[in-house]
N, C-alpha and C. Protein backbone atom coordinates (compact mmCIF):
# COMPACT_ATOMS: atom_id res chain seq x y z
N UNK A 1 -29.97 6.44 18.39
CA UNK A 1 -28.80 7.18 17.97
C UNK A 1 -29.28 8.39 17.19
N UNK A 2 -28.65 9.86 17.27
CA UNK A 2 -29.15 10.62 16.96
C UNK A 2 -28.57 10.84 15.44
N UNK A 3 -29.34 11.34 14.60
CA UNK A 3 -29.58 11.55 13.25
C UNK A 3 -28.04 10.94 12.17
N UNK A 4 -28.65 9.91 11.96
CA UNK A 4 -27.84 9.21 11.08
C UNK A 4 -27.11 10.02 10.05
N UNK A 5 -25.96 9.89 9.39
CA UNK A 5 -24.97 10.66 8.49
C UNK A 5 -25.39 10.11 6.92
N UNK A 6 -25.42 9.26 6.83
CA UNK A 6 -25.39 8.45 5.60
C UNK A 6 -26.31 7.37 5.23
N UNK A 7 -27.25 7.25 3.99
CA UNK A 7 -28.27 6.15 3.44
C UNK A 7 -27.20 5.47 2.41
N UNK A 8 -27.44 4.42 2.65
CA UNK A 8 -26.66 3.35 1.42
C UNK A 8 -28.07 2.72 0.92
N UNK A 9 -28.02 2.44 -0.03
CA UNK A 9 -28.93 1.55 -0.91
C UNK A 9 -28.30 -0.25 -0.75
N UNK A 10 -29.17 -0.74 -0.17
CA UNK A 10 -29.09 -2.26 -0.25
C UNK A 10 -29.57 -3.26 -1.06
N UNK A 11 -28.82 -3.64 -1.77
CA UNK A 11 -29.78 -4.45 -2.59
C UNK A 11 -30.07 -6.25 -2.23
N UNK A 12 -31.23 -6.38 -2.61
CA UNK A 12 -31.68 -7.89 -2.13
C UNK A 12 -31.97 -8.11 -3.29
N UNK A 13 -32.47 -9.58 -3.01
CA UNK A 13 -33.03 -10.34 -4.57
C UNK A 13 -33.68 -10.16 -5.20
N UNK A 14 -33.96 -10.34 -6.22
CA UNK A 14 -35.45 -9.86 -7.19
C UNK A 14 -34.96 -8.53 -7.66
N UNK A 15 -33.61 -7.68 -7.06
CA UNK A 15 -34.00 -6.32 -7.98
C UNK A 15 -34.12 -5.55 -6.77
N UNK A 16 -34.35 -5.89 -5.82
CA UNK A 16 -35.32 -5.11 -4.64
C UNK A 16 -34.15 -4.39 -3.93
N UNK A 17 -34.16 -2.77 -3.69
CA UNK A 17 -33.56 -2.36 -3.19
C UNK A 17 -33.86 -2.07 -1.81
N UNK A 18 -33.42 -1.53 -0.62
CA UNK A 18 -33.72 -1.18 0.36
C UNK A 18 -32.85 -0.03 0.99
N UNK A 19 -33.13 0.98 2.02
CA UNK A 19 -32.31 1.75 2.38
C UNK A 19 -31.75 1.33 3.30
N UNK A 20 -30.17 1.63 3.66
CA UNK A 20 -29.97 1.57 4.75
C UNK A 20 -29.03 2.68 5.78
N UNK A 21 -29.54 3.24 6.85
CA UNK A 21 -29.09 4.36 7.80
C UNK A 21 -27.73 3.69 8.17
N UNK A 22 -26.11 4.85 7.97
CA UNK A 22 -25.60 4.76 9.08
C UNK A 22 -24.72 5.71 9.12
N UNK A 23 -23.77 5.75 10.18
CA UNK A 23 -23.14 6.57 11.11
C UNK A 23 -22.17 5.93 10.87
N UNK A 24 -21.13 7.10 10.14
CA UNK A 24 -19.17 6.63 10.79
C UNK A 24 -18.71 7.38 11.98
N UNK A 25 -18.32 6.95 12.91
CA UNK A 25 -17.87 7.98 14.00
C UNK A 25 -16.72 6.80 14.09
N UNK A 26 -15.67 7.88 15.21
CA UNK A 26 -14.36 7.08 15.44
C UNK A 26 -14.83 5.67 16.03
N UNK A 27 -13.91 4.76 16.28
CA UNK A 27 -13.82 3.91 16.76
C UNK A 27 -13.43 3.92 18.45
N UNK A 28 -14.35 3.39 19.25
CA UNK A 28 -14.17 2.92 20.64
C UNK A 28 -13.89 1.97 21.23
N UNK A 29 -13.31 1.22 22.17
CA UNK A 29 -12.80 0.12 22.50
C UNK A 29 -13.91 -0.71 22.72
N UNK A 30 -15.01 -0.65 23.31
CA UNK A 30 -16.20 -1.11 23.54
C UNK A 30 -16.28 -1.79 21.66
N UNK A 31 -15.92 -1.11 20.41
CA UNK A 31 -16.44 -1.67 19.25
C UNK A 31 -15.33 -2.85 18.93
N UNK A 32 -14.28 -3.02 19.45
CA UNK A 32 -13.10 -3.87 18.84
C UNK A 32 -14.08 -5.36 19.11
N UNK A 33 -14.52 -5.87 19.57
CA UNK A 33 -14.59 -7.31 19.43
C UNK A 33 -16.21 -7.15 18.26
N UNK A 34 -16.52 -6.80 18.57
CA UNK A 34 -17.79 -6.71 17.20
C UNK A 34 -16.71 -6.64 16.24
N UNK A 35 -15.97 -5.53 15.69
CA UNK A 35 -14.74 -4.76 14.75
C UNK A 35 -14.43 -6.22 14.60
N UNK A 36 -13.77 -7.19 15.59
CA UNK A 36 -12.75 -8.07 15.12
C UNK A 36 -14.28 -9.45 14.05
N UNK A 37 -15.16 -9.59 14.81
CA UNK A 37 -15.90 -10.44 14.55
C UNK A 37 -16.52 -10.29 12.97
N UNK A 38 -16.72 -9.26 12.64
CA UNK A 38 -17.30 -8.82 11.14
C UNK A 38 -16.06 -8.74 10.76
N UNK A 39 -14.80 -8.75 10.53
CA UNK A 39 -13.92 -8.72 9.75
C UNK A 39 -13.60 -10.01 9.69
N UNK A 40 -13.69 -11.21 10.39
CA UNK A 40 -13.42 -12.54 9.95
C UNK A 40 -14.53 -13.24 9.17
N UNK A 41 -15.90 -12.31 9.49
CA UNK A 41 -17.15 -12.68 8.48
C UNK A 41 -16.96 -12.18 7.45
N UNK A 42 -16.31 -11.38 6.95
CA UNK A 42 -16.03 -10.33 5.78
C UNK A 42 -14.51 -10.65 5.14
N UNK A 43 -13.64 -11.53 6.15
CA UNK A 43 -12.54 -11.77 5.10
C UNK A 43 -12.54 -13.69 4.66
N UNK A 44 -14.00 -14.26 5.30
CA UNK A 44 -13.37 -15.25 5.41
C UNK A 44 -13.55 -16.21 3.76
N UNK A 45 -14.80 -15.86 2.85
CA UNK A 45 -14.97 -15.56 1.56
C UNK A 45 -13.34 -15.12 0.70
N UNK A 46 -12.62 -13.91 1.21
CA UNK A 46 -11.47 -13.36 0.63
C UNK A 46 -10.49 -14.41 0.55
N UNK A 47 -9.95 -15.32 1.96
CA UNK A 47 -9.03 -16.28 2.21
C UNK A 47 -9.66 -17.69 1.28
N UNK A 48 -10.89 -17.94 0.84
CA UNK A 48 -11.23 -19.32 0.86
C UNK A 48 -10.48 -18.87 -1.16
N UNK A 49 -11.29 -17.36 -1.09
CA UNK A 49 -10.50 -16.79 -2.79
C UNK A 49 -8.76 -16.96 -2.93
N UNK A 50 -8.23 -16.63 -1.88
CA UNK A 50 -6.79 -17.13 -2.00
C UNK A 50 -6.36 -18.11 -1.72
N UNK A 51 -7.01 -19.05 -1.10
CA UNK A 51 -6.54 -20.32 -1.18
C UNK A 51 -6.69 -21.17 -1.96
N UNK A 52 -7.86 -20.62 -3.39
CA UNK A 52 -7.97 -21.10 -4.35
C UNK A 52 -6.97 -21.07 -5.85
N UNK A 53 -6.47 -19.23 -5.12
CA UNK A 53 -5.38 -18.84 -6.48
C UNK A 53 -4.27 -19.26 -5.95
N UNK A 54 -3.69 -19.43 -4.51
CA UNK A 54 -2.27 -19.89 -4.24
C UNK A 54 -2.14 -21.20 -4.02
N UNK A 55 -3.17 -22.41 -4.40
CA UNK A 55 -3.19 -23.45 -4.12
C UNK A 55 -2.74 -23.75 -2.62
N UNK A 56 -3.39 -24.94 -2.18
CA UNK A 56 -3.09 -25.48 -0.31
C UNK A 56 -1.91 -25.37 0.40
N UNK A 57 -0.91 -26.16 -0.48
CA UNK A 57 0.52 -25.81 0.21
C UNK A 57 1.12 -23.92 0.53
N UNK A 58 1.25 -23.60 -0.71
CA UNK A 58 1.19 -22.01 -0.35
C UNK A 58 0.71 -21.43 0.58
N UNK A 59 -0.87 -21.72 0.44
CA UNK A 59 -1.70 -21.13 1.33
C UNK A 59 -1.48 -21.24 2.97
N UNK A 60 -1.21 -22.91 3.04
CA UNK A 60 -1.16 -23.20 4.36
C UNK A 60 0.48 -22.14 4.90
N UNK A 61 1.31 -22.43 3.69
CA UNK A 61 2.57 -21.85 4.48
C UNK A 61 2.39 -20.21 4.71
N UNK A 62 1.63 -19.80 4.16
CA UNK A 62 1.60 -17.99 4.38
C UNK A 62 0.30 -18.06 5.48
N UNK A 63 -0.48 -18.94 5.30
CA UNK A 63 -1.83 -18.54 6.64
C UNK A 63 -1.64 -19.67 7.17
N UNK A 64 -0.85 -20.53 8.27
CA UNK A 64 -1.14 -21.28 8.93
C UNK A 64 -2.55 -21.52 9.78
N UNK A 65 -3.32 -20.52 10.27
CA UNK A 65 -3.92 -20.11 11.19
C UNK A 65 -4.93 -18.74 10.68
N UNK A 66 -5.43 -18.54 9.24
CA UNK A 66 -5.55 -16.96 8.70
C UNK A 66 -6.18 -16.64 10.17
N UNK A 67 -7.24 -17.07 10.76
CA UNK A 67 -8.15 -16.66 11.38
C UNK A 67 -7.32 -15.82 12.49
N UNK A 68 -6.62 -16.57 13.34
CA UNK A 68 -6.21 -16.01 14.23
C UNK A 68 -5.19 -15.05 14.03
N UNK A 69 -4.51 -15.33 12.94
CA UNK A 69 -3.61 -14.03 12.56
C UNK A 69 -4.24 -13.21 12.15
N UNK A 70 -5.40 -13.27 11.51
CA UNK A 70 -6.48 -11.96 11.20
C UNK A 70 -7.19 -11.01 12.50
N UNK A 71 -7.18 -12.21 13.36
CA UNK A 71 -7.71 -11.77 14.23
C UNK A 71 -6.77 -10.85 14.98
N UNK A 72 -5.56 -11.47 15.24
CA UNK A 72 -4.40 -10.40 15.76
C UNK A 72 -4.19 -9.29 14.82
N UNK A 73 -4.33 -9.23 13.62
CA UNK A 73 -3.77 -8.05 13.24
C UNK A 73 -5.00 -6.86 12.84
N UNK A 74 -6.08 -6.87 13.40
CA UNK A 74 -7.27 -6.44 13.31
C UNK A 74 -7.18 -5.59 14.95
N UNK A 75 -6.82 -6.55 15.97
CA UNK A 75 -6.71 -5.93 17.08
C UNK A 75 -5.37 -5.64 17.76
N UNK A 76 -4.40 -5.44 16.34
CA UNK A 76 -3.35 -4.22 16.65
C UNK A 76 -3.81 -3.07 15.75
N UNK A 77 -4.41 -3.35 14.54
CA UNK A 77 -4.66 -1.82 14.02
C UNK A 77 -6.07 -1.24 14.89
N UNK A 78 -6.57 -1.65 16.11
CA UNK A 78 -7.87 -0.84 16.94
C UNK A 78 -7.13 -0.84 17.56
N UNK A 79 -5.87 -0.94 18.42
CA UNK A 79 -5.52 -0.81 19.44
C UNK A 79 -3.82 0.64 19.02
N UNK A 80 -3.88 0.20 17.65
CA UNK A 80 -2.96 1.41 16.93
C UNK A 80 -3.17 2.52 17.43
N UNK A 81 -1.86 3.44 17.69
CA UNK A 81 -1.49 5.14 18.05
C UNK A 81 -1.32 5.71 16.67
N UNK A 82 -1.00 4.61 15.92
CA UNK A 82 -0.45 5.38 14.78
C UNK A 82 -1.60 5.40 13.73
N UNK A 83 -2.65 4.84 13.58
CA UNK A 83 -3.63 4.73 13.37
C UNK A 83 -4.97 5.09 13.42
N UNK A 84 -5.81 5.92 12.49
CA UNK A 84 -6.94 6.16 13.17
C UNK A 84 -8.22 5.20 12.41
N UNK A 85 -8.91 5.20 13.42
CA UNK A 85 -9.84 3.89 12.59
C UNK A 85 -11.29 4.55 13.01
N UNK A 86 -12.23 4.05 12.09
CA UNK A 86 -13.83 4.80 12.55
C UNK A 86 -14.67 3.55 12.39
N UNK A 87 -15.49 3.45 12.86
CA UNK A 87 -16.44 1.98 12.24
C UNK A 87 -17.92 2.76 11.93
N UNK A 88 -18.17 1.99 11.01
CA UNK A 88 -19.45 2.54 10.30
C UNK A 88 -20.65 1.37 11.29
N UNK A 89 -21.70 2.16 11.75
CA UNK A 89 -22.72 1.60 12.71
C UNK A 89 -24.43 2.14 12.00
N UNK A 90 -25.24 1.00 12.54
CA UNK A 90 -26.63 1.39 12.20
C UNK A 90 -27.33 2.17 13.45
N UNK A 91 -28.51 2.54 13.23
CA UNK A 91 -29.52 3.09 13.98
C UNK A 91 -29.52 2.43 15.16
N UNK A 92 -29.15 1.09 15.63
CA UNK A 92 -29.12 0.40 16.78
C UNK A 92 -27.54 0.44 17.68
N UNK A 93 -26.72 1.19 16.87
CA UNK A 93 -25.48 0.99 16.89
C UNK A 93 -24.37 -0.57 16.94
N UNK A 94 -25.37 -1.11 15.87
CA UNK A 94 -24.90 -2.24 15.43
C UNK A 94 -23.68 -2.22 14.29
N UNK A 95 -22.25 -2.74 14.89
CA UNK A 95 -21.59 -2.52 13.82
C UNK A 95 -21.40 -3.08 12.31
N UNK A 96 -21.45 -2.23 11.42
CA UNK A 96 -21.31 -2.89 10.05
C UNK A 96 -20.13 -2.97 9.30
N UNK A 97 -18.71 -2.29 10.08
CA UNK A 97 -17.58 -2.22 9.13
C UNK A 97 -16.79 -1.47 9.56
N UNK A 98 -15.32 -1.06 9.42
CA UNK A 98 -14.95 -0.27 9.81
C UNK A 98 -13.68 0.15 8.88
N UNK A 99 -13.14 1.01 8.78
CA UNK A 99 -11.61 1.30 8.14
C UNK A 99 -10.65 2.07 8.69
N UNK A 100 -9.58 1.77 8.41
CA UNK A 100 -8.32 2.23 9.44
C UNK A 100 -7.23 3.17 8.28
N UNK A 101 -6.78 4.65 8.65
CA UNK A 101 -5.77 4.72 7.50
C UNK A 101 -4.78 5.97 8.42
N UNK A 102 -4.12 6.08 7.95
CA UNK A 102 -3.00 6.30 9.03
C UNK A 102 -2.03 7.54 7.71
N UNK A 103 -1.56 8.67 8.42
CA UNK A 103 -0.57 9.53 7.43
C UNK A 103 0.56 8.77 7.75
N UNK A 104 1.20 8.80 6.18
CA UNK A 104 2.45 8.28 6.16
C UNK A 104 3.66 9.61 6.55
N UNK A 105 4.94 9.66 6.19
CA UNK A 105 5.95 10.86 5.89
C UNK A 105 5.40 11.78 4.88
N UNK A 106 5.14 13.19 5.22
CA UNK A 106 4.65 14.22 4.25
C UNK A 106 3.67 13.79 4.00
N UNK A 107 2.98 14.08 2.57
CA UNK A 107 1.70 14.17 2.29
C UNK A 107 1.12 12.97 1.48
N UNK A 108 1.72 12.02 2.51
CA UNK A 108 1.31 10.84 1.83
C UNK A 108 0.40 9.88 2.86
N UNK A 109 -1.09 9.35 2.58
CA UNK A 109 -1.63 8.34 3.54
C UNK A 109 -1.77 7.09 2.85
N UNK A 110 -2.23 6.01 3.79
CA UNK A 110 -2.68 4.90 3.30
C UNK A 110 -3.81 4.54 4.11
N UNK A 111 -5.05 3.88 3.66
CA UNK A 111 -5.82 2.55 4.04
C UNK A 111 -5.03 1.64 4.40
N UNK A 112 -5.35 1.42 5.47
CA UNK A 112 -4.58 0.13 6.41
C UNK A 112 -5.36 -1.03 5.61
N UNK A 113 -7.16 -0.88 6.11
CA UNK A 113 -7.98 -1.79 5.92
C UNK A 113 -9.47 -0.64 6.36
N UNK A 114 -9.67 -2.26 5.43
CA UNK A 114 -11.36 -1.68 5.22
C UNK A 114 -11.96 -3.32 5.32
N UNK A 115 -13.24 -3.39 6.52
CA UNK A 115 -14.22 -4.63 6.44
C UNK A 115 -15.49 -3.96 6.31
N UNK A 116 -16.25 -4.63 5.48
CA UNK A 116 -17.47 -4.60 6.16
C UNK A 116 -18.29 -6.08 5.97
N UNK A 117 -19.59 -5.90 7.34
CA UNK A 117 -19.37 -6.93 7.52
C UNK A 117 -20.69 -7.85 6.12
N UNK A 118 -20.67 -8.87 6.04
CA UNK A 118 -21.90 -9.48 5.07
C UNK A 118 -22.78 -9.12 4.77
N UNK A 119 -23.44 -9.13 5.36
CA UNK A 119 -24.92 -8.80 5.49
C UNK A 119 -25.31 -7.33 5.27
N UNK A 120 -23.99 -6.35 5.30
CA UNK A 120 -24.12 -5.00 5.10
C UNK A 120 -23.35 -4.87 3.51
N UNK A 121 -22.70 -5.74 2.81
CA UNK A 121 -22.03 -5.11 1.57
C UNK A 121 -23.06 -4.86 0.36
N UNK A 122 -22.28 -4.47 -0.20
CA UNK A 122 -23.00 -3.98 -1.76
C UNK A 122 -23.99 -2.82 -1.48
N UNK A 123 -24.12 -2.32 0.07
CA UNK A 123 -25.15 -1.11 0.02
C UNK A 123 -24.58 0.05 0.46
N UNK A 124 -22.70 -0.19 -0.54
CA UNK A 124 -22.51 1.27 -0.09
C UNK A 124 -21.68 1.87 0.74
N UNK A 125 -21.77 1.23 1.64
CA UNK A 125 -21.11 1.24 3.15
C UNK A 125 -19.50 1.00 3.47
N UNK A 126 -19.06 0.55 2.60
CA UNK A 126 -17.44 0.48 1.96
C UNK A 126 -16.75 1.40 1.74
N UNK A 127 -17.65 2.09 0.25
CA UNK A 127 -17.76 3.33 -0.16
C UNK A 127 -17.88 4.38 0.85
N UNK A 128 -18.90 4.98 1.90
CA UNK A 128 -18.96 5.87 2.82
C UNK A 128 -17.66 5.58 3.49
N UNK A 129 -17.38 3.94 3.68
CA UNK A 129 -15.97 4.42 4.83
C UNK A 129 -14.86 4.54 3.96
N UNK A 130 -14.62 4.53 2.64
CA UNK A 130 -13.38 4.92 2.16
C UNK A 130 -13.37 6.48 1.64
N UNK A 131 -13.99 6.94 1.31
CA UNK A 131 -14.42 8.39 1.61
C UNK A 131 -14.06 9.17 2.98
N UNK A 132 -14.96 8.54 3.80
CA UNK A 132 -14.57 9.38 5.29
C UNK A 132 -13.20 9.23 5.22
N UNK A 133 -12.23 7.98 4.88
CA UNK A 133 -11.27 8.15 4.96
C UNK A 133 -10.54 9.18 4.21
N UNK A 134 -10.91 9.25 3.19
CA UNK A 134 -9.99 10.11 2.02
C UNK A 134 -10.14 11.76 2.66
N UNK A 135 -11.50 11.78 3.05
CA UNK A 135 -11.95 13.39 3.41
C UNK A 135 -11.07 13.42 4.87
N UNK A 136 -10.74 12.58 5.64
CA UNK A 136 -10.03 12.76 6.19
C UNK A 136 -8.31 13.04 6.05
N UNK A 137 -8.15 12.33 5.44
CA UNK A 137 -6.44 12.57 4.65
C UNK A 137 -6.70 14.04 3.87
N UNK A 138 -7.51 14.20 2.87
CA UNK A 138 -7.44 16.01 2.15
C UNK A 138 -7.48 16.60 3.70
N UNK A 139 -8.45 16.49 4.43
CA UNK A 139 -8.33 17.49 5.56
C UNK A 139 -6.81 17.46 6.13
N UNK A 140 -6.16 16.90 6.15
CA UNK A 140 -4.76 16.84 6.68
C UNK A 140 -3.40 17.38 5.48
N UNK A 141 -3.99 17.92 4.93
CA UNK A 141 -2.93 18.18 3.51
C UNK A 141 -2.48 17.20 3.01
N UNK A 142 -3.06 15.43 3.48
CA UNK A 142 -2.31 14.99 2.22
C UNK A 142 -2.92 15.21 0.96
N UNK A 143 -1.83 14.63 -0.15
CA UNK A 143 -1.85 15.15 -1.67
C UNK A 143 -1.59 13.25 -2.53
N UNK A 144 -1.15 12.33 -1.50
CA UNK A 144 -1.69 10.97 -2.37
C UNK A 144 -2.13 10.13 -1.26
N UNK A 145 -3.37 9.36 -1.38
CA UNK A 145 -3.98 8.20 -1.22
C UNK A 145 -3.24 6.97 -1.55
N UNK A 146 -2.91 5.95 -1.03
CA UNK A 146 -2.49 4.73 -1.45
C UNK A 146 -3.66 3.19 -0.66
N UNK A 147 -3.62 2.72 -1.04
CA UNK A 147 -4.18 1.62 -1.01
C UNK A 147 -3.92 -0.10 -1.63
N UNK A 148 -4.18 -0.71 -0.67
CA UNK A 148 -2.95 -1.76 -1.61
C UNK A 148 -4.45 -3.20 -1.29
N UNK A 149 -4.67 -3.84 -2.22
CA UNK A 149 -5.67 -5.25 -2.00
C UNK A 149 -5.03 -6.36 -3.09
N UNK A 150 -5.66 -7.34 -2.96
CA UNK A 150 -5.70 -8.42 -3.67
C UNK A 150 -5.75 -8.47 -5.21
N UNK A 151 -5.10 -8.95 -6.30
CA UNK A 151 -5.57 -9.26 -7.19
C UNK A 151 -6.43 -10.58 -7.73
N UNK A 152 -6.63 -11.01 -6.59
CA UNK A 152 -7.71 -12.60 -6.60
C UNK A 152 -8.97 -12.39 -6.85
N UNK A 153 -10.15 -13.39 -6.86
CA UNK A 153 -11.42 -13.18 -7.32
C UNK A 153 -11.69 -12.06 -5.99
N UNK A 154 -11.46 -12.85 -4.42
CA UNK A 154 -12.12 -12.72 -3.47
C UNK A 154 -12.28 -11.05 -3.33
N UNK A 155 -10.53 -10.65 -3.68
CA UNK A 155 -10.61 -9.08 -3.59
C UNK A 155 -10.86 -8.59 -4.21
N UNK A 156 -11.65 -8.63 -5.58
CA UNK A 156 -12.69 -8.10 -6.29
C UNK A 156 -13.65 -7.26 -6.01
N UNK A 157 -14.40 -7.21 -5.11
CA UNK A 157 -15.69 -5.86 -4.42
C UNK A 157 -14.80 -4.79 -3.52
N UNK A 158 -13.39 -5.34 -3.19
CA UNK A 158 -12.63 -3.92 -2.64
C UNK A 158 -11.58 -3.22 -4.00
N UNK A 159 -11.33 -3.69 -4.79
CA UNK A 159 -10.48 -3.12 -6.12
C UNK A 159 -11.65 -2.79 -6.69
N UNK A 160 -13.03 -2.83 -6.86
CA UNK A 160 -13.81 -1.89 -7.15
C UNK A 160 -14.68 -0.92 -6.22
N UNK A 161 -14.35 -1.18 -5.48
CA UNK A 161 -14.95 0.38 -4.04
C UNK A 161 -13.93 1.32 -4.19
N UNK A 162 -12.51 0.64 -3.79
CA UNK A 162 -11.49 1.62 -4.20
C UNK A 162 -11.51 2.68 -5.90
N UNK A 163 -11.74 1.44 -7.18
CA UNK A 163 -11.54 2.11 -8.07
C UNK A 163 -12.70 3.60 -8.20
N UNK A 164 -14.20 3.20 -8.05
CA UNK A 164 -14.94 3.85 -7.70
C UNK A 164 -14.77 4.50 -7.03
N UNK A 165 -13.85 4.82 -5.97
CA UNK A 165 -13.52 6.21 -5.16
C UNK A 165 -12.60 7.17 -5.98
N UNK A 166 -12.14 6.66 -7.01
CA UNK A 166 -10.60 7.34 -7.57
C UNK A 166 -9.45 6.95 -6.85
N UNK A 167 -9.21 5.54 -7.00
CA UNK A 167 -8.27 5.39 -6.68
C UNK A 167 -7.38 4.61 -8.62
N UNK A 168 -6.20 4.55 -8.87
CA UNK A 168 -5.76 4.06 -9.99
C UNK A 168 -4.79 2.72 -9.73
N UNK A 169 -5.56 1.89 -10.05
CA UNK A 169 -4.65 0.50 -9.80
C UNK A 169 -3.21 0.51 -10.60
N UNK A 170 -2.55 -0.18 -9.80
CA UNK A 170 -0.83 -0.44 -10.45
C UNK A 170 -0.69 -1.73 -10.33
N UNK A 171 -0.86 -2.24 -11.18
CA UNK A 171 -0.51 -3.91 -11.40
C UNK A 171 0.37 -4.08 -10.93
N UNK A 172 0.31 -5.21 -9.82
CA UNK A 172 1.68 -5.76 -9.30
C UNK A 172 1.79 -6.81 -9.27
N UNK A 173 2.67 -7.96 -9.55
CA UNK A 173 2.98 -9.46 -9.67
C UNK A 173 3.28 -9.80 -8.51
N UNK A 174 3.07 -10.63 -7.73
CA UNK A 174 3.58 -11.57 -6.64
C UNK A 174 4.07 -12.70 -6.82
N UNK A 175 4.84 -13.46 -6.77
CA UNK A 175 4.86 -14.95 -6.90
C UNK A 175 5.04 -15.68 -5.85
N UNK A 176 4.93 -17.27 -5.45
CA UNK A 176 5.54 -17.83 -4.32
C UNK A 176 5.53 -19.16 -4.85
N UNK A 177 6.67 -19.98 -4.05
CA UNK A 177 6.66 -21.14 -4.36
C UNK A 177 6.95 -21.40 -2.78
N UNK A 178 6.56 -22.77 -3.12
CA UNK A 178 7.01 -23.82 -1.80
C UNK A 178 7.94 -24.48 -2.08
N UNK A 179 9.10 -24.31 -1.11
CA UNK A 179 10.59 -25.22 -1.18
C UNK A 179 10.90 -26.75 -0.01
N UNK A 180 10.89 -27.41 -0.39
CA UNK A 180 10.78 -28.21 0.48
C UNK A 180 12.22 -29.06 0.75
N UNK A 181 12.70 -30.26 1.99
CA UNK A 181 13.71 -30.56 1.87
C UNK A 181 15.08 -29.02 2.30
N UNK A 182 16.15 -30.13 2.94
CA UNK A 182 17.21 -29.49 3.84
C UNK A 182 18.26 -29.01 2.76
N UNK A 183 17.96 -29.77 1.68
CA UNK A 183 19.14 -29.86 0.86
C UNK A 183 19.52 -28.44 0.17
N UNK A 184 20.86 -27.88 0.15
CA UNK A 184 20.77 -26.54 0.24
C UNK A 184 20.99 -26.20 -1.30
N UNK A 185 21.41 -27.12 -2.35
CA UNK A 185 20.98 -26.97 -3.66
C UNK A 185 20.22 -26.65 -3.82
N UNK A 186 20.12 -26.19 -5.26
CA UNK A 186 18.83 -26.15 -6.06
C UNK A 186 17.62 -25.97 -5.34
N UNK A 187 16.71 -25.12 -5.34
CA UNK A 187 15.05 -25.33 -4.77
C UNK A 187 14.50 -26.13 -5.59
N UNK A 188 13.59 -26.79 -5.37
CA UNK A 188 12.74 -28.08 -5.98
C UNK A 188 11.25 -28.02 -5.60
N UNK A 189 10.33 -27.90 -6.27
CA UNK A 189 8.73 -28.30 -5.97
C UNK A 189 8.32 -29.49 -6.32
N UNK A 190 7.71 -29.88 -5.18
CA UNK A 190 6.92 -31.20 -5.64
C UNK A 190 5.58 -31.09 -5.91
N UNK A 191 5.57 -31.98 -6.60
CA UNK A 191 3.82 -32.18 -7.43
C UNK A 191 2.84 -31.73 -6.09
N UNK A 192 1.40 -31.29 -7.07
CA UNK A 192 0.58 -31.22 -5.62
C UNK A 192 0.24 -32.86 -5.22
N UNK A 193 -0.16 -32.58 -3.77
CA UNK A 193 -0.34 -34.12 -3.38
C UNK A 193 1.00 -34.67 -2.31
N UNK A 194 1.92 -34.48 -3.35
CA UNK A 194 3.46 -35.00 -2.21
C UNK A 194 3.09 -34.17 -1.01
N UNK A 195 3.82 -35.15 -0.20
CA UNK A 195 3.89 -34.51 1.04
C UNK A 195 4.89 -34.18 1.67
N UNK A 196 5.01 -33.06 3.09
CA UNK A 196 6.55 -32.65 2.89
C UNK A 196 7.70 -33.54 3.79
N UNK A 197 8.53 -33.06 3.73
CA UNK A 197 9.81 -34.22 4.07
C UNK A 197 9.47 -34.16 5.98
């Protein structure tokens, strides 16, 4: 591949850093199943983090299936019009990650998503693709960035790639409960452990 765009610094154990070459260019259909495969290696750490803060029942009722719904919604945003997505690749054109962000109404964009995959984080490579993204949105006159992640452990290394880009977090609360039973009174939770009707 001809002359790489970008060195990330990798770090390994002991301290030991290493360089590493790569290239963001758009995204090609030929990259979606690599694209889909490093994003279930790269979110699957994130889900095991939310299934720890929303406890099992929750969890199970919002991700029946995370995988495969990850997997579908990974290969509607590569297969998105409305969407532009680039994947970040090495010297072999091995993919390491990719991010998707799309103009909203006026001068407003968002980050869809951002993976990268294991074996490539912490050297950087997050960072280069949320950048390309942003330099892409200023090139288009937008005037705000939005971005929306997790407040769980798991999404922790993307609320700091983002913050490190300039982005400004806005605390937001979520809550959920599990309702169980037909009975159209009152909602009711049962202890963890019960099981449902």
């Amino acid at each position: 591949m001809a002359g790489l765009a970008n060195r990330s610094r990798l770090r390994l154990g002991g301290g030991k850093v290493a360089a590493m070459d790569h290239q963001i260019r758009i995204l090609e259909a030929r990259d979606v199943p690599a694209v889909v495969a490093l994003s279930l290696r790269a979110w699957a750490p994130v889900f095991d983090s939310m299934r720890a803060t929303l406890g099992e029942r929750v969890f199970e009722r919002l991700y029946p299936d995370w995988r495969q719904a990850q997997e579908a919604a990974v290969r509607n945003v590569c297969d998105s019009g409305s969407l532009t997505v680039w994947v970040g690749v090495n010297g072999d054109d091995e993919r390491l990650g990719f991010v998707a962000a799309a103009q909203q109404e006026g001068a407003v964009a968002v980050i869809d998503m951002l993976a990268v995959d294991p074996g490539a984080q912490r050297a950087g490579l997050g960072a280069s693709l949320t950048t390309h993204a942003v330099d892409w949105m200023r090139a288009r006159g937008v005037t705000l960035a939005i971005v929306e992640t997790g407040g769980d452990p798991g999404h922790g290394p993307a609320r700091k790639t983002y913050e490190l880009a300039g982005f400004t977090q806005m605390p937001i609360a979520r809550y959920f409960m599990v309702l169980y039973g037909a009975d159209p009174g009152p909602a009711r939770c049962l202890p963890d452990g019960a099981g449902l009707p």
